[in-house]
C-alpha atoms as a PDB file:
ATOM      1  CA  UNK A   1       1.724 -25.513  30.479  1.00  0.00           C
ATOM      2  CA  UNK A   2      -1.526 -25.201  31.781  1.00  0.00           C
ATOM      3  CA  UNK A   3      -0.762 -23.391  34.580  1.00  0.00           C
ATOM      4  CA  UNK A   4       1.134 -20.568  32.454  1.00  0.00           C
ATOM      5  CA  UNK A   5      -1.829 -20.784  29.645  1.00  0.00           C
ATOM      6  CA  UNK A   6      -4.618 -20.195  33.086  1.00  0.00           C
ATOM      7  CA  UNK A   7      -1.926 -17.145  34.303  1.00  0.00           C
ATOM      8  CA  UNK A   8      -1.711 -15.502  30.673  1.00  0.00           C
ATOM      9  CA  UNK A   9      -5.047 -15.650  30.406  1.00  0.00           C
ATOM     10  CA  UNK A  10      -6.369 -14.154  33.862  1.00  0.00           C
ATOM     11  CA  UNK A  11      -3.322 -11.042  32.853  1.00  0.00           C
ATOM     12  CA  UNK A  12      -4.620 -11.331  28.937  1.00  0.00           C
ATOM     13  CA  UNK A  13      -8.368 -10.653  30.491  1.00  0.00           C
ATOM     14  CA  UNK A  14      -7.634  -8.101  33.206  1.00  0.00           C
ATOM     15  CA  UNK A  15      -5.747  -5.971  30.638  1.00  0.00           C
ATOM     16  CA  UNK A  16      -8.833  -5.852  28.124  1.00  0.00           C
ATOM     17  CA  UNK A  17     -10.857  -5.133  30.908  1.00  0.00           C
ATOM     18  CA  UNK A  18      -9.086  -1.848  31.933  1.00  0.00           C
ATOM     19  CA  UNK A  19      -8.853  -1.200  27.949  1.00  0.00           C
ATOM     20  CA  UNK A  20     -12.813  -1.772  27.278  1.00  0.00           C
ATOM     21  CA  UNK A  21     -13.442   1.438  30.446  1.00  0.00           C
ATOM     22  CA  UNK A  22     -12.269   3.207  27.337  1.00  0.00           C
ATOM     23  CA  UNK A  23     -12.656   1.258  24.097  1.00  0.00           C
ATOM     24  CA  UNK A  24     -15.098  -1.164  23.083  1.00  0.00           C
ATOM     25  CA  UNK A  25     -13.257  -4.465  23.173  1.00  0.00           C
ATOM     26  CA  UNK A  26     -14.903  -7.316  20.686  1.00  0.00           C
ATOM     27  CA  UNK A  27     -14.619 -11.097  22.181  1.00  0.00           C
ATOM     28  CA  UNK A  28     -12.360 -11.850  19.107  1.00  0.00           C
ATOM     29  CA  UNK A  29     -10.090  -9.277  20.612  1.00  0.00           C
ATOM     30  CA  UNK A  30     -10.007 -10.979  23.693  1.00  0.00           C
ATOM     31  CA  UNK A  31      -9.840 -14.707  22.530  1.00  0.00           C
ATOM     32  CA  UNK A  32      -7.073 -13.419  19.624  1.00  0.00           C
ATOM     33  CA  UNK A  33      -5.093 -11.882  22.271  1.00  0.00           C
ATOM     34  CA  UNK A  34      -5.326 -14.862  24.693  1.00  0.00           C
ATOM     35  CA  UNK A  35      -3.967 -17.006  22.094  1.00  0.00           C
ATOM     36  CA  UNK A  36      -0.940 -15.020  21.266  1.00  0.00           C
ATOM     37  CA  UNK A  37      -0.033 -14.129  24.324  1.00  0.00           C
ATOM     38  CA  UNK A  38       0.461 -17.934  25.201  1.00  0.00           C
ATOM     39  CA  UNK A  39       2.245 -18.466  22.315  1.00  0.00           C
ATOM     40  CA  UNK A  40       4.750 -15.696  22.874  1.00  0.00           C
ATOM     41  CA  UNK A  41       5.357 -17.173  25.777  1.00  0.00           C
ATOM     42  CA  UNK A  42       6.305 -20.645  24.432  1.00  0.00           C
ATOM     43  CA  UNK A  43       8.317 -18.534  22.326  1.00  0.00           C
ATOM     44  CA  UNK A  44      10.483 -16.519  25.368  1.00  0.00           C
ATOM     45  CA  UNK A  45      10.699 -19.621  26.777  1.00  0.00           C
ATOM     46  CA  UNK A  46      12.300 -21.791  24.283  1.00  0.00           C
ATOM     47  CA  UNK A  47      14.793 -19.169  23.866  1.00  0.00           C
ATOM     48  CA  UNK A  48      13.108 -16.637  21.576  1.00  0.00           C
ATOM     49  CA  UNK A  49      14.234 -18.936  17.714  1.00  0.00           C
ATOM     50  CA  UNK A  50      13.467 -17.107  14.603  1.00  0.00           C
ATOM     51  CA  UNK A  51      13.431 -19.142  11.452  1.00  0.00           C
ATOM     52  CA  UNK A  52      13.971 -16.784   8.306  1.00  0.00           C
ATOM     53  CA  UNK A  53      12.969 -18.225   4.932  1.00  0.00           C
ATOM     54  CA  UNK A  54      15.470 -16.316   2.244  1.00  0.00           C
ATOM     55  CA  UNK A  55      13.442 -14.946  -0.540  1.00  0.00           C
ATOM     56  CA  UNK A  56      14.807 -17.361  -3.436  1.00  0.00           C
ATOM     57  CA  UNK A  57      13.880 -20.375  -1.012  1.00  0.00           C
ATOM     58  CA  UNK A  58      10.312 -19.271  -0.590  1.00  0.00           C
ATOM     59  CA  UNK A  59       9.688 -18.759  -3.907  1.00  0.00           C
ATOM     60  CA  UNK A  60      11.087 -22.285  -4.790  1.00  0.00           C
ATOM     61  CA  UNK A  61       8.521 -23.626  -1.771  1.00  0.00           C
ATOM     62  CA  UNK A  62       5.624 -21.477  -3.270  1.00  0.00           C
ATOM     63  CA  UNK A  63       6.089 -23.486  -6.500  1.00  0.00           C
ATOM     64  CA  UNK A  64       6.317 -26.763  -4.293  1.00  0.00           C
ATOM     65  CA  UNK A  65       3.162 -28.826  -3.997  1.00  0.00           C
ATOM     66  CA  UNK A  66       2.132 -29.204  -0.494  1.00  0.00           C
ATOM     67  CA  UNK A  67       3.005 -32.705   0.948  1.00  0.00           C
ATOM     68  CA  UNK A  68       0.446 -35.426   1.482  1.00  0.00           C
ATOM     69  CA  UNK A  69       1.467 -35.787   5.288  1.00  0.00           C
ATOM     70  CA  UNK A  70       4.085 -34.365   7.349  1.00  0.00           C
ATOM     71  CA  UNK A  71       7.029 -36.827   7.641  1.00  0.00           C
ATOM     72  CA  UNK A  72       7.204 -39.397  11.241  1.00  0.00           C
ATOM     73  CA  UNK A  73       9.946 -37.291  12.692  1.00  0.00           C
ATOM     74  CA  UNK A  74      10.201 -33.405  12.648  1.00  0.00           C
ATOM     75  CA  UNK A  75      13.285 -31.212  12.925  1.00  0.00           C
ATOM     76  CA  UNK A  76      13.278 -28.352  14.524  1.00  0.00           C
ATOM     77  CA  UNK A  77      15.510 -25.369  15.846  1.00  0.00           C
ATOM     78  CA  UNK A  78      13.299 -25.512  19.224  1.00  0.00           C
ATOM     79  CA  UNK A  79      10.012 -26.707  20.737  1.00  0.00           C
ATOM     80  CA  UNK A  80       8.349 -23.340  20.057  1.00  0.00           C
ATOM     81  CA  UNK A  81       9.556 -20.732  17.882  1.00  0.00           C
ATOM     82  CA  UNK A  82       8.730 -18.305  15.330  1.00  0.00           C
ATOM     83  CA  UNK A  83       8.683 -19.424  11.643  1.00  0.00           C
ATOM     84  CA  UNK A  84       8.579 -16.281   8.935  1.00  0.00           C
ATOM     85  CA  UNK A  85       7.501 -15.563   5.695  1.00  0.00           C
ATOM     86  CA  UNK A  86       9.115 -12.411   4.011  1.00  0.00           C
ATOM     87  CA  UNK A  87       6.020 -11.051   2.344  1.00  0.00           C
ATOM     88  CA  UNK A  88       3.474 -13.370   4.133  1.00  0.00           C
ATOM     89  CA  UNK A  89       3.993 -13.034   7.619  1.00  0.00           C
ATOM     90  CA  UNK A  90       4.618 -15.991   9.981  1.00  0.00           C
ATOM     91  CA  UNK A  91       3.346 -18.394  12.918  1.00  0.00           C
ATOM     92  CA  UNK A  92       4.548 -19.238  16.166  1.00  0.00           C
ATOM     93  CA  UNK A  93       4.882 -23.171  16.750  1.00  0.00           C
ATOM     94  CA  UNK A  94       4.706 -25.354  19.347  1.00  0.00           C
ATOM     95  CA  UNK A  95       6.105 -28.662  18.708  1.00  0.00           C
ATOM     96  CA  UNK A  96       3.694 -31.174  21.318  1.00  0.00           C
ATOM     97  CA  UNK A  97       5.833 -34.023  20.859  1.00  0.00           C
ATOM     98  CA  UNK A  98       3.459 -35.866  23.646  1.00  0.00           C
ATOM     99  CA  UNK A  99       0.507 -36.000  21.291  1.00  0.00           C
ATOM    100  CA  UNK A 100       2.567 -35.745  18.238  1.00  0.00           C
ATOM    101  CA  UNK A 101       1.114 -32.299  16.809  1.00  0.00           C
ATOM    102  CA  UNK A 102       2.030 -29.030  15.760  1.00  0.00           C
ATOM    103  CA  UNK A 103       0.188 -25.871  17.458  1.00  0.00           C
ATOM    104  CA  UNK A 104       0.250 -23.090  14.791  1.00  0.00           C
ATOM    105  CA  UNK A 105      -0.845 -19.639  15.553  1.00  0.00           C
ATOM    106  CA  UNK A 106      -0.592 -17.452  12.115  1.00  0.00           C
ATOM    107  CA  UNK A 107      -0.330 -14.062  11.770  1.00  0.00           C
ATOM    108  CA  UNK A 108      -0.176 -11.236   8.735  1.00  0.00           C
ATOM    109  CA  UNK A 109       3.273  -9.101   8.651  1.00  0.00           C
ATOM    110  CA  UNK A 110       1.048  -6.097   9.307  1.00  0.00           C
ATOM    111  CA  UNK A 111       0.617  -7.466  13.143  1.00  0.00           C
ATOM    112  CA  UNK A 112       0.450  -4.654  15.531  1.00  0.00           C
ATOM    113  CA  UNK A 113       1.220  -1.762  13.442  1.00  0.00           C
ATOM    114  CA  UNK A 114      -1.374  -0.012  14.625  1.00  0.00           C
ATOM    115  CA  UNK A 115      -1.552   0.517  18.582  1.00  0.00           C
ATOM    116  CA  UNK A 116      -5.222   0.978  19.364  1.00  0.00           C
ATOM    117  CA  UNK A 117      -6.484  -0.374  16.147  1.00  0.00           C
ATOM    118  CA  UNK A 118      -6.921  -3.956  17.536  1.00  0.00           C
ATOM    119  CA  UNK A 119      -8.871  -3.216  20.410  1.00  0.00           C
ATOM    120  CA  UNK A 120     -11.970  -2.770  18.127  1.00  0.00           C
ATOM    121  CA  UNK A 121     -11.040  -4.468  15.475  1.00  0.00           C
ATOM    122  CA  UNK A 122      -9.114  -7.982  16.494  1.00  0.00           C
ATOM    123  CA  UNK A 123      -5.875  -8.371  14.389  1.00  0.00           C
ATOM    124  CA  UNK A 124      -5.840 -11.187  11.976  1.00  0.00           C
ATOM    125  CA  UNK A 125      -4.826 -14.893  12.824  1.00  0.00           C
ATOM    126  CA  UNK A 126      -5.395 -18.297  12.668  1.00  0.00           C
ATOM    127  CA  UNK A 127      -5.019 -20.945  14.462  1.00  0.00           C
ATOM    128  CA  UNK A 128      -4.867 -25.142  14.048  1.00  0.00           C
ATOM    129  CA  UNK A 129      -3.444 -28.346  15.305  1.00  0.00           C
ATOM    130  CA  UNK A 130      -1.642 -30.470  12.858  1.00  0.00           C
ATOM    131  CA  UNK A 131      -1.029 -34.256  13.802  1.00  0.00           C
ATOM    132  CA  UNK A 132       1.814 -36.043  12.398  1.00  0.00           C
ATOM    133  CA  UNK A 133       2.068 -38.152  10.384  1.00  0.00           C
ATOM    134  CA  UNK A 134      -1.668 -37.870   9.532  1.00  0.00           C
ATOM    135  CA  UNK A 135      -2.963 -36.669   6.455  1.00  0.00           C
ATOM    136  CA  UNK A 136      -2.796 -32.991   5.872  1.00  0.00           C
ATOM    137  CA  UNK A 137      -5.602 -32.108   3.462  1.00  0.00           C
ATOM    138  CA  UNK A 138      -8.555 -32.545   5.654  1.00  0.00           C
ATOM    139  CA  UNK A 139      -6.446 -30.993   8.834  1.00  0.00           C
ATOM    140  CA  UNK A 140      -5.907 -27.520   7.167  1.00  0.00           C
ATOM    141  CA  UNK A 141      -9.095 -27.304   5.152  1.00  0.00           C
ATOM    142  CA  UNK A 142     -11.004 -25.616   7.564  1.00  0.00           C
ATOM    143  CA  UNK A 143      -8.524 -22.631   7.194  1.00  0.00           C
ATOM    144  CA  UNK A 144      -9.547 -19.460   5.188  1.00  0.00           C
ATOM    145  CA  UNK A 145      -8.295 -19.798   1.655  1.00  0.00           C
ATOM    146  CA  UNK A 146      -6.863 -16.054   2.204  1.00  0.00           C
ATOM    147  CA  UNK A 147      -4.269 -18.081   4.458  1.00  0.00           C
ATOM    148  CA  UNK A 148      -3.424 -20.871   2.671  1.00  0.00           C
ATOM    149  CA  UNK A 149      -0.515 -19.213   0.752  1.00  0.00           C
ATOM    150  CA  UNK A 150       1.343 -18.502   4.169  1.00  0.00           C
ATOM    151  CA  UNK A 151       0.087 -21.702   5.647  1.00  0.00           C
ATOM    152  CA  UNK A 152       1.492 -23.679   2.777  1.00  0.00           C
ATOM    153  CA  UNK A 153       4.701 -21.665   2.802  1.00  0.00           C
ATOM    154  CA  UNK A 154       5.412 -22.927   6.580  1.00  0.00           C
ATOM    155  CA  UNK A 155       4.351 -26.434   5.956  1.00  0.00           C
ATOM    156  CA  UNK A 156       6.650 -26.612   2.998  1.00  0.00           C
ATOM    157  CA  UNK A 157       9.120 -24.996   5.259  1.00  0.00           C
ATOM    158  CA  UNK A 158       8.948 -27.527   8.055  1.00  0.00           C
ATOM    159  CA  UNK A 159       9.434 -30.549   5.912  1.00  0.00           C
ATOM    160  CA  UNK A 160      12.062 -28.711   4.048  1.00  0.00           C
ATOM    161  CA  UNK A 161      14.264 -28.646   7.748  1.00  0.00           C
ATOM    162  CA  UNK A 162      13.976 -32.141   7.576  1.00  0.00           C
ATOM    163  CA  UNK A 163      16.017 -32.244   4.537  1.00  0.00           C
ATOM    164  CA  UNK A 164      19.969 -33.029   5.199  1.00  0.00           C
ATOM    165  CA  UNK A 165      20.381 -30.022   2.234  1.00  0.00           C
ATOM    166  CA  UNK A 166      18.726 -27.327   4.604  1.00  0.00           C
ATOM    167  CA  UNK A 167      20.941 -25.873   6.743  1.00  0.00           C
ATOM    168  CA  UNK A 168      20.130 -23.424   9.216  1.00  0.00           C
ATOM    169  CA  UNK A 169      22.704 -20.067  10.165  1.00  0.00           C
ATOM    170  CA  UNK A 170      22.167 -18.102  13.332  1.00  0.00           C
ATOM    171  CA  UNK A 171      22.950 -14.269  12.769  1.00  0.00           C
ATOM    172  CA  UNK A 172      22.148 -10.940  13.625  1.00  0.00           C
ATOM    173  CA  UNK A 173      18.827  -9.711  11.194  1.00  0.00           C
ATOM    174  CA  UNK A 174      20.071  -7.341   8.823  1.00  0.00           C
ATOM    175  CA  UNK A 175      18.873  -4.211  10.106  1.00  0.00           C
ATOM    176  CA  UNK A 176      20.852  -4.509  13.294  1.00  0.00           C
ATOM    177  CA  UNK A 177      24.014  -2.047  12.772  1.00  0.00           C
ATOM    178  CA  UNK A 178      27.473  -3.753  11.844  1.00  0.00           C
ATOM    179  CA  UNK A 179      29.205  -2.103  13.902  1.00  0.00           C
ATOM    180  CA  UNK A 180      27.689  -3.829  17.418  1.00  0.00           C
ATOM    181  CA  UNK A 181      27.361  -7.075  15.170  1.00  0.00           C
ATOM    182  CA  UNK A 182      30.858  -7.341  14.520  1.00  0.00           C
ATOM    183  CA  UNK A 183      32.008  -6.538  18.289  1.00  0.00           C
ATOM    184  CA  UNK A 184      29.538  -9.387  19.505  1.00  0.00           C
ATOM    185  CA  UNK A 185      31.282 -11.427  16.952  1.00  0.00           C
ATOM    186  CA  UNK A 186      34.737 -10.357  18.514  1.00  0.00           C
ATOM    187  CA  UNK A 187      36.268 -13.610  19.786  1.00  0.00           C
ATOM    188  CA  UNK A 188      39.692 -11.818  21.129  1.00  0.00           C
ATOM    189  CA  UNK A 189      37.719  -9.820  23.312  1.00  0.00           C
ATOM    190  CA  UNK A 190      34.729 -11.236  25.688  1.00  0.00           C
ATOM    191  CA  UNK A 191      34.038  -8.340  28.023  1.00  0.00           C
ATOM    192  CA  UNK A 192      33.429  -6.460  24.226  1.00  0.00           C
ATOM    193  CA  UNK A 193      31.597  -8.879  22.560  1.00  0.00           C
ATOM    194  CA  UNK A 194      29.027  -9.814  25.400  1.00  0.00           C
ATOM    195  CA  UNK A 195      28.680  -5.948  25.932  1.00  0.00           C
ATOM    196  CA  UNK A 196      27.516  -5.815  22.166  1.00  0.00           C
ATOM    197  CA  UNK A 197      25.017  -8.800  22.401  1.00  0.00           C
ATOM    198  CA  UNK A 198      23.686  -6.894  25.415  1.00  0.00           C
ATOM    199  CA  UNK A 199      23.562  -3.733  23.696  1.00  0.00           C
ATOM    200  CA  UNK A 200      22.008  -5.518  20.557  1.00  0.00           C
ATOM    201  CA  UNK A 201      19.559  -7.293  22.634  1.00  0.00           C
ATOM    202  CA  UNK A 202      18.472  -3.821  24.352  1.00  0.00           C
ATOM    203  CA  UNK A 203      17.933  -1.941  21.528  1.00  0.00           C
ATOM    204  CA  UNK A 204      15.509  -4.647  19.981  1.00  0.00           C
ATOM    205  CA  UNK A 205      17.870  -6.664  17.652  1.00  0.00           C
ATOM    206  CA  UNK A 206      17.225 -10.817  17.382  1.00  0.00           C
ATOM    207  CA  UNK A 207      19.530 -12.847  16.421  1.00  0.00           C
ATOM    208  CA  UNK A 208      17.913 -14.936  13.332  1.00  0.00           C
ATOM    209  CA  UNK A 209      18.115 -18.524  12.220  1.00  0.00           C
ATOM    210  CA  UNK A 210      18.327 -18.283   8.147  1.00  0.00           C
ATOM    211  CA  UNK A 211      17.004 -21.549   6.360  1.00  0.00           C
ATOM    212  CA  UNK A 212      19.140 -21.724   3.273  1.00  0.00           C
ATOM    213  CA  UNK A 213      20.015 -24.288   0.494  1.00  0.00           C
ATOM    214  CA  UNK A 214      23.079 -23.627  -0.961  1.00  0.00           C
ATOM    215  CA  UNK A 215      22.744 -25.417  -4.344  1.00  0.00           C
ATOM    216  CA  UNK A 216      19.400 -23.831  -5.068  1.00  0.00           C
ATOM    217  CA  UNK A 217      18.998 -22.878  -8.873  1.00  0.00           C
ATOM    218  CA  UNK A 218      17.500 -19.651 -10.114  1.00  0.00           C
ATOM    219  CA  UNK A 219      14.067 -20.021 -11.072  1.00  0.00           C
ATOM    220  CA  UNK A 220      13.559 -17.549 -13.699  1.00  0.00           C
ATOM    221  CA  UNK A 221      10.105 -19.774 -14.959  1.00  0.00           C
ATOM    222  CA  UNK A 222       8.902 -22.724 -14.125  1.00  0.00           C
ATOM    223  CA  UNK A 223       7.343 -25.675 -16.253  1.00  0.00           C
ATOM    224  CA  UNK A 224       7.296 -27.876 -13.562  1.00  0.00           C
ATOM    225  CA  UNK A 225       5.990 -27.970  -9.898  1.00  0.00           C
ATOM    226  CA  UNK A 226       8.348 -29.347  -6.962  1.00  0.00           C
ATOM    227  CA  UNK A 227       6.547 -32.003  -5.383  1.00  0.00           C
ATOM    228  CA  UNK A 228       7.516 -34.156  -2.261  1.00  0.00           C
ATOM    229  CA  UNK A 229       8.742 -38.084  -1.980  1.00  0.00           C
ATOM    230  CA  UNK A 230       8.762 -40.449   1.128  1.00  0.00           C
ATOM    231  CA  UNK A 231      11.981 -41.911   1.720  1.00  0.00           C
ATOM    232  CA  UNK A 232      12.404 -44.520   4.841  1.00  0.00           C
ATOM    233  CA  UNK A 233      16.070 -44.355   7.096  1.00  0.00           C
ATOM    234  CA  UNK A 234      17.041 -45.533  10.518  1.00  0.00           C
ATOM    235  CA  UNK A 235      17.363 -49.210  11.617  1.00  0.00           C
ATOM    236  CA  UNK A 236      14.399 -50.970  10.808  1.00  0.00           C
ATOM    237  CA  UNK A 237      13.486 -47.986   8.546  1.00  0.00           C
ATOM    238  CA  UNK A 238      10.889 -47.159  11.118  1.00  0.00           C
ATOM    239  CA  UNK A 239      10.934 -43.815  10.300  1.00  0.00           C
ATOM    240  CA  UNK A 240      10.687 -41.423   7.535  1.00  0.00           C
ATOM    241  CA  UNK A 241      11.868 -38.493   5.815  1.00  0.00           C
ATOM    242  CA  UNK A 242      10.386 -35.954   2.966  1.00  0.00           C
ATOM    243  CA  UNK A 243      12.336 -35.696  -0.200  1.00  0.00           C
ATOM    244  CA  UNK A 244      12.385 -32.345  -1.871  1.00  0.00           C
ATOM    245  CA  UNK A 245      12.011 -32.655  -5.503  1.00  0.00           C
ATOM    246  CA  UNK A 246      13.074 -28.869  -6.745  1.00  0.00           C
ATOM    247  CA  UNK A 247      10.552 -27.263  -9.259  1.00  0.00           C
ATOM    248  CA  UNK A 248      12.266 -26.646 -12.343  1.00  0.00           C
END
């Protein structure tokens, strides 16, 4: 990891450097694009995961208090991956099970629209370590209270993957067209179907791991907030789980 992070960064540098013979290049720019070129990385590397919250689950999450601490043991679809928002945006984890802690780099659903804008201007992120399972007030409240909706949003989300409710299904995102999605779903044919993931994979397409909870109600209005409850399991109950109370 340190090796890689030392790599992106010399590349990360030498790029801006060509870029500022024409552009001025701000040191945000520079330290912005440092840190998510590393974590794209972690994210190629882990095998590219997308986690998808559906709209009706973030709402229910948005009307979720935020718990007090992360729970003792974490599930997730892969070490690093990509956690998004519809609406919000998203952040690219890194799970550092060594120390414990969750790298977050967040980012606004309007990342990179523009091609040269973010040479002058750096685009917007964010960036913090959360510890587990150590209290999570003081961690994020250094963060910019314009991020603390989609900050919230994936800390709600990653205790909700800890619940056995959640359950996560891999597909193709919507926009790819159902025509190739169905032929990489052919299972009588194999030369087909890996020729349409190829094709998929070419053209841009991801394959997308939706978070869902099947008996979620409709919230239509709520009078009262979910909240989260520890719950103990495992032999000696030496570790612990978050239980999601729905709002209602």
């Amino acid at each position: 990891m340190e090796q890689a992070s030392e790599e992106l960064a010399e590349v990360a540098r030498r790029e801006l450097d060509r870029a500022a013979q024409v552009f001025p290049v701000p040191d945000a720019s520079r330290h912005n694009e440092a840190m998510l070129a590393l974590a794209y990385g972690c994210f190629v590397r882990e095998g590219r995961v997308i986690v998808h919250f559906e709209s009706a689950l973030t709402e229910a999450l948005a009307h979720t208090r935020l718990p007090s601490n992360l729970p003792t043991t974490l599930n997730l679809p892969a070490r690093a991956c990509f956690v998004h928002v519809a609406g919000l945006g998203g952040a690219c984890l890194f799970h550092d099970e060594t120390d414990a802690a969750l790298d977050l780099v967040l980012v606004r659903d309007s990342l990179g629209l523009d091609s040269t804008l973010w040479l002058v201007e750096a685009e917007a992120i964010a960036s913090l370590r959360i510890s587990y399972p150590g209290e999570l007030a003081e961690q994020i409240a250094g963060i910019d209270e314009a991020w603390q909706p989609l900050l919230a949003a994936v800390i709600n989300g990653l205790a909700l993957l800890t619940q056995p409710r959640a359950t996560l299904v891999r597909a193709w995102e919507s926009a790819a067209p159902a025509e190739w999605v169905a032929q990489a779903h052919d299972e009588t044919n194999h030369k087909k179907r890996q020729k349409a993931r190829s094709t998929l994979l070419k053209e841009g397409f991801s394959e997308v791991s939706y978070c869902r909870v099947d008996d979620l109600p409709a919230l239509e209005q709520v009078h009262t907030q979910g909240y989260w409850r520890r719950q103990a399991f495992g032999e000696g109950k030496i570790h612990s789980r978050l239980v999601w109370v729905l709002p209602r």
